[in-house]
C-alpha atoms as a PDB file:
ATOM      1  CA  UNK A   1      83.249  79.523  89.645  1.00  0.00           C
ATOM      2  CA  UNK A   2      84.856  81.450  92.132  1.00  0.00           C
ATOM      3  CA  UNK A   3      87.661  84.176  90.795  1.00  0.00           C
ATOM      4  CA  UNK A   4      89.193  84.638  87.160  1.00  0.00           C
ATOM      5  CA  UNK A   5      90.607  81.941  85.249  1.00  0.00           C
ATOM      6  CA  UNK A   6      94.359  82.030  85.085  1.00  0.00           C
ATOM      7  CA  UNK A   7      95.897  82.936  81.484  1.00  0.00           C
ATOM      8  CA  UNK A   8      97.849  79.565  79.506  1.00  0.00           C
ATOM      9  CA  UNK A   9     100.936  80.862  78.788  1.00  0.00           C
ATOM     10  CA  UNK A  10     101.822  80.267  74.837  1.00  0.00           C
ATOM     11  CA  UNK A  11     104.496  77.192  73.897  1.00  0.00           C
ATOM     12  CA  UNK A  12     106.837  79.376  72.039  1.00  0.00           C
ATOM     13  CA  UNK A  13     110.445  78.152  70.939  1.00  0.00           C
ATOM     14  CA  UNK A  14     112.962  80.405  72.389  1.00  0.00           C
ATOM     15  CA  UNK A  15     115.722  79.196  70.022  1.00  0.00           C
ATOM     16  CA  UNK A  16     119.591  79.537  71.660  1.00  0.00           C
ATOM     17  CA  UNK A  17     122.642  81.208  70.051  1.00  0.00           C
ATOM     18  CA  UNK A  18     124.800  78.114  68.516  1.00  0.00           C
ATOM     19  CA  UNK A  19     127.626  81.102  67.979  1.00  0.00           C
ATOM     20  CA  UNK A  20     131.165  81.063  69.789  1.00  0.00           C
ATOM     21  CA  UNK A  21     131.092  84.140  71.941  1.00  0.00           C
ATOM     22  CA  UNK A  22     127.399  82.588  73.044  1.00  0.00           C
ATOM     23  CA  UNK A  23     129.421  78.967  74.317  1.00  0.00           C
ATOM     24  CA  UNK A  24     129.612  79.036  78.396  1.00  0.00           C
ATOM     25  CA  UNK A  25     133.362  77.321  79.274  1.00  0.00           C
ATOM     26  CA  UNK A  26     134.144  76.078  82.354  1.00  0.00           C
ATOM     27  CA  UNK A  27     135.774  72.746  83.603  1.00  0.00           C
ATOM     28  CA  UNK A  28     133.266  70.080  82.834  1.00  0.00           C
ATOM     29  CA  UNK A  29     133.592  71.104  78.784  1.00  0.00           C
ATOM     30  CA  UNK A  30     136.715  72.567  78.992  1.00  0.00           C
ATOM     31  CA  UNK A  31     138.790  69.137  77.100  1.00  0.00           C
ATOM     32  CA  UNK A  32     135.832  69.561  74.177  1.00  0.00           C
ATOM     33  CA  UNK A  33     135.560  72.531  73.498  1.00  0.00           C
ATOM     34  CA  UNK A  34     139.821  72.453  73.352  1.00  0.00           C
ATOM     35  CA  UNK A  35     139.431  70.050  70.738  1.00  0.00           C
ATOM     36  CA  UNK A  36     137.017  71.669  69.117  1.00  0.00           C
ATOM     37  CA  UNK A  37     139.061  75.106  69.066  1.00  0.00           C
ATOM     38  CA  UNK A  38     142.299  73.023  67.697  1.00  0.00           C
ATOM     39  CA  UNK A  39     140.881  71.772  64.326  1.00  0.00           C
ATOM     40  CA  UNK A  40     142.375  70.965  62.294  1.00  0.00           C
ATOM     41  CA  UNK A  41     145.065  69.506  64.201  1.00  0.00           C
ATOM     42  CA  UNK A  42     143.244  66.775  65.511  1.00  0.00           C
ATOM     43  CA  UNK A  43     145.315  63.793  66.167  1.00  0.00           C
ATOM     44  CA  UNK A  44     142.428  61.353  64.554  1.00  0.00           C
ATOM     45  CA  UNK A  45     140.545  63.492  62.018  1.00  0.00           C
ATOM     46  CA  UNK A  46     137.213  61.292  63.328  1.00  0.00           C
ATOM     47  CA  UNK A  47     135.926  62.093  66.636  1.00  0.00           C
ATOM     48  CA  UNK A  48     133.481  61.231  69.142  1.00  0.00           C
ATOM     49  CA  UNK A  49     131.383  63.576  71.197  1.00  0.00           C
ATOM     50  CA  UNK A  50     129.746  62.224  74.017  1.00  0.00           C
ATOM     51  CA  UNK A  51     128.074  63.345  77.105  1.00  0.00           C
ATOM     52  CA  UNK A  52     123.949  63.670  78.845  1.00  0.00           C
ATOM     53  CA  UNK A  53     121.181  65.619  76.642  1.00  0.00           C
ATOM     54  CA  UNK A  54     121.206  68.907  76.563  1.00  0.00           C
ATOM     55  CA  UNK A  55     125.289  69.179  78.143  1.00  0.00           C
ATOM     56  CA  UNK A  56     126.545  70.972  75.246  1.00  0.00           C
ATOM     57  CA  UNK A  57     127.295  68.937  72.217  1.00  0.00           C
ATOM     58  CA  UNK A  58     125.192  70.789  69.507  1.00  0.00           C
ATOM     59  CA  UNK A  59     126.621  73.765  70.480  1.00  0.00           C
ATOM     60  CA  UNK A  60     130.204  72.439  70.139  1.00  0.00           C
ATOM     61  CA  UNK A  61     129.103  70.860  66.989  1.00  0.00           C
ATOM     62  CA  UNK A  62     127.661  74.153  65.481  1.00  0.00           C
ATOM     63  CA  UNK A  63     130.900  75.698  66.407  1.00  0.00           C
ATOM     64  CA  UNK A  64     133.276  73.123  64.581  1.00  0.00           C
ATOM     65  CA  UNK A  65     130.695  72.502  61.707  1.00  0.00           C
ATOM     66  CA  UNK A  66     130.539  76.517  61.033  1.00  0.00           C
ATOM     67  CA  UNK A  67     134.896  76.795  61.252  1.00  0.00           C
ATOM     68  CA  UNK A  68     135.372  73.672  59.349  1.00  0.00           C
ATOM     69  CA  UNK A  69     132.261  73.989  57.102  1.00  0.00           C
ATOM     70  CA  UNK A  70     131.035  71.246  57.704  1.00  0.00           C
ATOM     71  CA  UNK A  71     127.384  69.435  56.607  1.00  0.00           C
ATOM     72  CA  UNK A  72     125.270  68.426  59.606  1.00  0.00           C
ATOM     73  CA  UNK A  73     123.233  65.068  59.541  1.00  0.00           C
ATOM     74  CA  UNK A  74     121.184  63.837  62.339  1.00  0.00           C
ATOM     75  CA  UNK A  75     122.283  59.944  63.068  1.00  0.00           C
ATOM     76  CA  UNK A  76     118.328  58.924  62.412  1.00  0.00           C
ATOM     77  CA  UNK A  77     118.821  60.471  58.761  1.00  0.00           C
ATOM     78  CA  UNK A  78     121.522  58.754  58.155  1.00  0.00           C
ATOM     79  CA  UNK A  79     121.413  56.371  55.002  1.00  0.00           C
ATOM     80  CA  UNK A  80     123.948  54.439  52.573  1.00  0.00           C
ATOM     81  CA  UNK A  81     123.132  55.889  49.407  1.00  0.00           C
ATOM     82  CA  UNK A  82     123.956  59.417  50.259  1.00  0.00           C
ATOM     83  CA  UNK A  83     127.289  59.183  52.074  1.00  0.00           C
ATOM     84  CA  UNK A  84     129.513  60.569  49.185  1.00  0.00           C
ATOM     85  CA  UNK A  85     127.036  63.385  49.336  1.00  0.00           C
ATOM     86  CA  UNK A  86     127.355  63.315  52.971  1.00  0.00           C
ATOM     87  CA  UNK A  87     131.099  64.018  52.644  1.00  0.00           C
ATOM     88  CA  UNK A  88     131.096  66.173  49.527  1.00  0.00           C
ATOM     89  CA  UNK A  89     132.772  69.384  51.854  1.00  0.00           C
ATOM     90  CA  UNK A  90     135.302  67.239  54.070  1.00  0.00           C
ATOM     91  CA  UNK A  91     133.704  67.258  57.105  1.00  0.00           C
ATOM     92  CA  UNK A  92     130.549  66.206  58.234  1.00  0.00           C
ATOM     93  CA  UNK A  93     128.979  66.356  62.206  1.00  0.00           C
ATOM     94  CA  UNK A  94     126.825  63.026  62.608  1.00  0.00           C
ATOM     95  CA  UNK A  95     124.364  64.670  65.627  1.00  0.00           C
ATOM     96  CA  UNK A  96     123.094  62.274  67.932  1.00  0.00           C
ATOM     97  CA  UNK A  97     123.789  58.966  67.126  1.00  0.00           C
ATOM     98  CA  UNK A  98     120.981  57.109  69.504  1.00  0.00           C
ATOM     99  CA  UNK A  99     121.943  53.275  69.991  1.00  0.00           C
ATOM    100  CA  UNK A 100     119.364  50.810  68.129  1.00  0.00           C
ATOM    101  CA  UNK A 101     118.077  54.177  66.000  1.00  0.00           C
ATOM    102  CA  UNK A 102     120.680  54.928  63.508  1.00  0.00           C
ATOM    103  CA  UNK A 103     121.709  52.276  60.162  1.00  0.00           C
ATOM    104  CA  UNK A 104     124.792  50.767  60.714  1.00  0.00           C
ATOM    105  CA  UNK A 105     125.886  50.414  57.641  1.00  0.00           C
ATOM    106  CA  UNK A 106     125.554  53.723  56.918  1.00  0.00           C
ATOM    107  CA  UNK A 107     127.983  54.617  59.490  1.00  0.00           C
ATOM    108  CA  UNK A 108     130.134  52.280  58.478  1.00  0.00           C
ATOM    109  CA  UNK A 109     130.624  53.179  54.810  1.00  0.00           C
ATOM    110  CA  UNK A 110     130.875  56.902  56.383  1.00  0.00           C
ATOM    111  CA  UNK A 111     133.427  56.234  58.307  1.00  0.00           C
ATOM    112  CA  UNK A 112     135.497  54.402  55.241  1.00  0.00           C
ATOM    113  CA  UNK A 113     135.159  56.919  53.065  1.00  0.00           C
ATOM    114  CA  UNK A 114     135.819  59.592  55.115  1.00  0.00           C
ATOM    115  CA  UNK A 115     138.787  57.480  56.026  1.00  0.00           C
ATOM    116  CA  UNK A 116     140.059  57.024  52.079  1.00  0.00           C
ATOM    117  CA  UNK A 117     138.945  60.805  51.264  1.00  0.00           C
ATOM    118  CA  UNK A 118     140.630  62.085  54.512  1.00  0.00           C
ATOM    119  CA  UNK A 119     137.539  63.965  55.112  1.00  0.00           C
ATOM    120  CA  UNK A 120     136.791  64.843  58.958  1.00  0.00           C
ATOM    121  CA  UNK A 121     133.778  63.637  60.754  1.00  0.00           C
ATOM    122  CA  UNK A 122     132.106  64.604  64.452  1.00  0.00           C
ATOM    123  CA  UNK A 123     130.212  62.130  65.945  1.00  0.00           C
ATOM    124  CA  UNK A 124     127.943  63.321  68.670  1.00  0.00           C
ATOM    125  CA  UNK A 125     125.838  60.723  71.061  1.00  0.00           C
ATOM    126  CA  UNK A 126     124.995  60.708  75.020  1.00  0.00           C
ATOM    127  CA  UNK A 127     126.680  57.844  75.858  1.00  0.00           C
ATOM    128  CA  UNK A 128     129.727  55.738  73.668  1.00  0.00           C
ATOM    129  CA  UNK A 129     129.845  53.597  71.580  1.00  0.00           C
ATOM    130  CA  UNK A 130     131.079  50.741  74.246  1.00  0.00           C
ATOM    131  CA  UNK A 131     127.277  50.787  75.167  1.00  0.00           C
ATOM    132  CA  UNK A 132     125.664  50.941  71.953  1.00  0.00           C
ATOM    133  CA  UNK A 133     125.456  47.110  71.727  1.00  0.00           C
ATOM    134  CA  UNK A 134     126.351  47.444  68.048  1.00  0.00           C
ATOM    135  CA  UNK A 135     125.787  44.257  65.460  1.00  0.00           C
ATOM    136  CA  UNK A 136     128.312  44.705  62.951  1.00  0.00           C
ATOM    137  CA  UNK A 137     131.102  44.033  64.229  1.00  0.00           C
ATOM    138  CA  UNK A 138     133.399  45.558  61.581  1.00  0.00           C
ATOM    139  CA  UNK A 139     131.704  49.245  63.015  1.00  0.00           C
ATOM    140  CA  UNK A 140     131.793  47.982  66.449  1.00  0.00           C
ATOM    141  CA  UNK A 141     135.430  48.007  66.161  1.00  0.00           C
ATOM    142  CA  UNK A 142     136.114  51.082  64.448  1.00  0.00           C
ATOM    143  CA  UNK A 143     133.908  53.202  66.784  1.00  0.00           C
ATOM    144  CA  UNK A 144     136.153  51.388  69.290  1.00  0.00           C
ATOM    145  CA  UNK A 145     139.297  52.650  68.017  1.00  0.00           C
ATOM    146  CA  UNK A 146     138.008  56.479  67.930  1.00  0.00           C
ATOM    147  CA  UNK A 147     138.900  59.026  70.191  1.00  0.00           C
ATOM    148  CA  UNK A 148     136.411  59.923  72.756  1.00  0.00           C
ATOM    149  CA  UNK A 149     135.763  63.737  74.467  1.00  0.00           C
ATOM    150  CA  UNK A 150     133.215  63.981  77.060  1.00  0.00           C
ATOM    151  CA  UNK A 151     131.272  66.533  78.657  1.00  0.00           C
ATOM    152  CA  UNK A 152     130.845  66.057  82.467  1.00  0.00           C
ATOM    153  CA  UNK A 153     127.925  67.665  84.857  1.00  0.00           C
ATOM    154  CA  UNK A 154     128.449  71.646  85.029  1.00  0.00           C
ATOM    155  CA  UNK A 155     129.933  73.085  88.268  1.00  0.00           C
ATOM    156  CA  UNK A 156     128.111  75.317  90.232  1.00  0.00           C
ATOM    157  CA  UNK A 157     129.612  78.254  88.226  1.00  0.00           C
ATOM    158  CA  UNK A 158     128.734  77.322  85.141  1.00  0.00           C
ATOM    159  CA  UNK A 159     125.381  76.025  86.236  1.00  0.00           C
ATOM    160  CA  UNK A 160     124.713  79.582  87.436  1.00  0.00           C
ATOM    161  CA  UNK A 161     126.098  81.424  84.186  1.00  0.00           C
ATOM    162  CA  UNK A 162     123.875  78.739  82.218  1.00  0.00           C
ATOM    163  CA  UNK A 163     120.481  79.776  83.917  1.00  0.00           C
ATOM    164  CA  UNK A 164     121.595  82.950  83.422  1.00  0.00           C
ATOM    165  CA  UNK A 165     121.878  82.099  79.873  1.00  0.00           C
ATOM    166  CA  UNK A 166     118.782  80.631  79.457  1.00  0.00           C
ATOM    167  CA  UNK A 167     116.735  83.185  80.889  1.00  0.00           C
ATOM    168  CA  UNK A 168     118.157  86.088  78.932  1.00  0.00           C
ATOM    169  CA  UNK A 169     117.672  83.463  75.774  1.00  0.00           C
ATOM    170  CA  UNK A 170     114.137  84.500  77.063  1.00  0.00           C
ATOM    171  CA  UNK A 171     114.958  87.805  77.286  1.00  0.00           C
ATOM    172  CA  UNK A 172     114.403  87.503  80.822  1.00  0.00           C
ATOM    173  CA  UNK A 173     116.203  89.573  83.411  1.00  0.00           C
ATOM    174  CA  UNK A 174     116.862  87.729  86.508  1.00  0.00           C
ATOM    175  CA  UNK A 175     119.276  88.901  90.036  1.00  0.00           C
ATOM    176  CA  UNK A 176     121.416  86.745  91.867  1.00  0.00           C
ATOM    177  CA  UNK A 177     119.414  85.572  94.624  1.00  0.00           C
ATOM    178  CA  UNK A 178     116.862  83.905  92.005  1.00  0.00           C
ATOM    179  CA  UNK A 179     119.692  82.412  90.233  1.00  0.00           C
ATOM    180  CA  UNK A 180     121.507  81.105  93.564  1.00  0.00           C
ATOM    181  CA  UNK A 181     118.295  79.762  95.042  1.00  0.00           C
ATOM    182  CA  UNK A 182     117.273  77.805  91.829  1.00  0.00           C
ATOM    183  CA  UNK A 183     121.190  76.552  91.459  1.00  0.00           C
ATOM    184  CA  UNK A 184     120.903  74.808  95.102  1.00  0.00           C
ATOM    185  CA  UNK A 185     117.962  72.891  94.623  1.00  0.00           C
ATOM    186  CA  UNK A 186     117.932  71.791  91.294  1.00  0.00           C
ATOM    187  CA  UNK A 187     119.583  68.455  89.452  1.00  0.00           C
ATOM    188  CA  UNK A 188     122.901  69.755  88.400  1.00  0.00           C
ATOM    189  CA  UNK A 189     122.393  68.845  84.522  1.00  0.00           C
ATOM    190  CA  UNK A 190     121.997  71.762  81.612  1.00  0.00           C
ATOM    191  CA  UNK A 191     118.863  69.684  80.537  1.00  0.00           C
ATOM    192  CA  UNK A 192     117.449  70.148  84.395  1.00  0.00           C
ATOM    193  CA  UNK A 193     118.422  73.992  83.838  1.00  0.00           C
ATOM    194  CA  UNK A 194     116.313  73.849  80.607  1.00  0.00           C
ATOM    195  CA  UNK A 195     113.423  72.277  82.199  1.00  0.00           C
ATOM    196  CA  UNK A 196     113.041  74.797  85.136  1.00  0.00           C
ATOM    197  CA  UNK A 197     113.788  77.775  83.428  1.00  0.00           C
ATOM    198  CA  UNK A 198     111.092  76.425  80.703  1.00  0.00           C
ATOM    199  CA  UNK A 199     108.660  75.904  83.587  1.00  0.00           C
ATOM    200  CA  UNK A 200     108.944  79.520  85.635  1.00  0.00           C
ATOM    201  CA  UNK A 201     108.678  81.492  82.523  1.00  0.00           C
ATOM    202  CA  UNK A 202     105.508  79.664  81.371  1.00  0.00           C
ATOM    203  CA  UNK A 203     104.383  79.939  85.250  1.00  0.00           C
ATOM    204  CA  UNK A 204     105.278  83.612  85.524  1.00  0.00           C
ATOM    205  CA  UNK A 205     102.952  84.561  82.391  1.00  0.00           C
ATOM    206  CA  UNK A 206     100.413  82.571  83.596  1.00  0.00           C
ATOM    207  CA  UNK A 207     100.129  83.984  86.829  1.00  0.00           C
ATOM    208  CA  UNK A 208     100.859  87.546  85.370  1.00  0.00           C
ATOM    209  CA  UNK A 209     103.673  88.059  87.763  1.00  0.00           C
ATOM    210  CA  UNK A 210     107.398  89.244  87.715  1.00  0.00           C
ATOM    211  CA  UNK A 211     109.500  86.562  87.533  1.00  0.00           C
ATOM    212  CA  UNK A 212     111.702  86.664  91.571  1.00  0.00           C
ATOM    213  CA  UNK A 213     112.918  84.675  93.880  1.00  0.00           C
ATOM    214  CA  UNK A 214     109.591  84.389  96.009  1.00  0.00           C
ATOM    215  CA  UNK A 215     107.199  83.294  93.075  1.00  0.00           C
ATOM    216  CA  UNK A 216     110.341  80.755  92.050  1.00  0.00           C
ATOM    217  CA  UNK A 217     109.521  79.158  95.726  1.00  0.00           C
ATOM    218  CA  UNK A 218     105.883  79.351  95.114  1.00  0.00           C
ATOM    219  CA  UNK A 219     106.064  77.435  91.629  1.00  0.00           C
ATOM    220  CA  UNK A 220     108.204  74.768  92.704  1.00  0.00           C
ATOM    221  CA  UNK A 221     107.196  74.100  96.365  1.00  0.00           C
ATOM    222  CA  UNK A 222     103.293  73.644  94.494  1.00  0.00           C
ATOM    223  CA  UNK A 223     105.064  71.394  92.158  1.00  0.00           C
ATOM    224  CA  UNK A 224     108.611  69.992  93.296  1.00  0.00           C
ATOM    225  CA  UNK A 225     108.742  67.142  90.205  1.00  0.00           C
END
């Protein structure tokens, strides 16, 4: 063996303020996070949230959920017998509601009761409902008859002040030129910001190395996927 093996960086969670002052606005969110902020007038006390993984949605969700205390419920959890329970505050945030992997009927009675008890209910999912291929079609038409807020692709400002974000989640201090470089070459997505951010910091520990615009190059010319 020729030269020192290089340190494995740990897998640690770096877990990312949910809180207001912590949300980055800018035009692509700018219509949600308006509804968000005007609960409880909301012209249709059921919602849907929709836009790509990792654009935004649990943090807008965490936001309403907190001013409106409201229980949270991921859409896989979600099952008839404890709707009422569901509903018991008013308001409920349904989180992720993947098509084919949440019970219809479930939804369905939630939506009713919520409906009957005027309770008010956030439905998060990537895409809506028009391509969930949903079988029953009493739920199919409901969902249909919900209002829909989307979150579109970040701009290059907000892209910026989200890597930004993200490495100071990792208490990582980065300058402009690192964050400018990585912002022009990258997918413009918050889950592609995730992903490289993820990857230098695990590359700069393993290499033992400050984190700059140079070893950025290194790391991602060696591995551009």
């Amino acid at each position: 063996m020729t030269g020192a093996p290089r340190q494995l960086a740990l897998a640690l969670d770096h877990p990312e303020s949910l809180a207001r002052e912590d949300f980055l606005s800018g035009p692509a969110n700018a219509s949600a996070l308006a509804l968000i902020e005007c609960w409880p007038a909301w012209p249709n006390r059921s919602v849907i949230l929709t836009g790509p993984e990792g654009s935004g949605k649990s943090h807008l969700a965490a936001i309403w959920a907190d001013a409106a205390g409201a229980r949270v419920v991921g859409g896989r959890a979600l099952e008839p017998g404890m709707i009422p329970r569901t509903l018991a505050t008013g308001a409920v945030v349904i989180e992720d509601l993947l098509p084919g992997a949440f019970d219809e009927r479930a939804l369905f009675h939630l939506l009713n009761l919520a409906r009957e008890d005027a309770a008010f209910v956030l439905l998060t999912a990537r895409v809506p409902p028009a391509e969930w291929r949903v079988v029953l079609r009493d739920l199919a038409s409901r969902l249909q008859a919900l209002p829909i807020v989307s979150l579109a692709p970040p701009d290059d400002t907000l892209l910026r002040a989200v890597l930004v974000k993200l490495f100071a989640d990792r208490q990582i201090t980065v300058d402009e030129h690192l964050i400018g470089y990585l912002a022009t070459r990258m997918e413009r997505s918050f889950a592609a910001a995730r992903a490289i951010v993820a990857k230098l910091d695990a590359e700069s520990m393993g290499r033992k190395r400050p984190l700059t615009r140079a070893l950025a190059a290194e790391i991602l010319r060696a591995s551009p996927a």
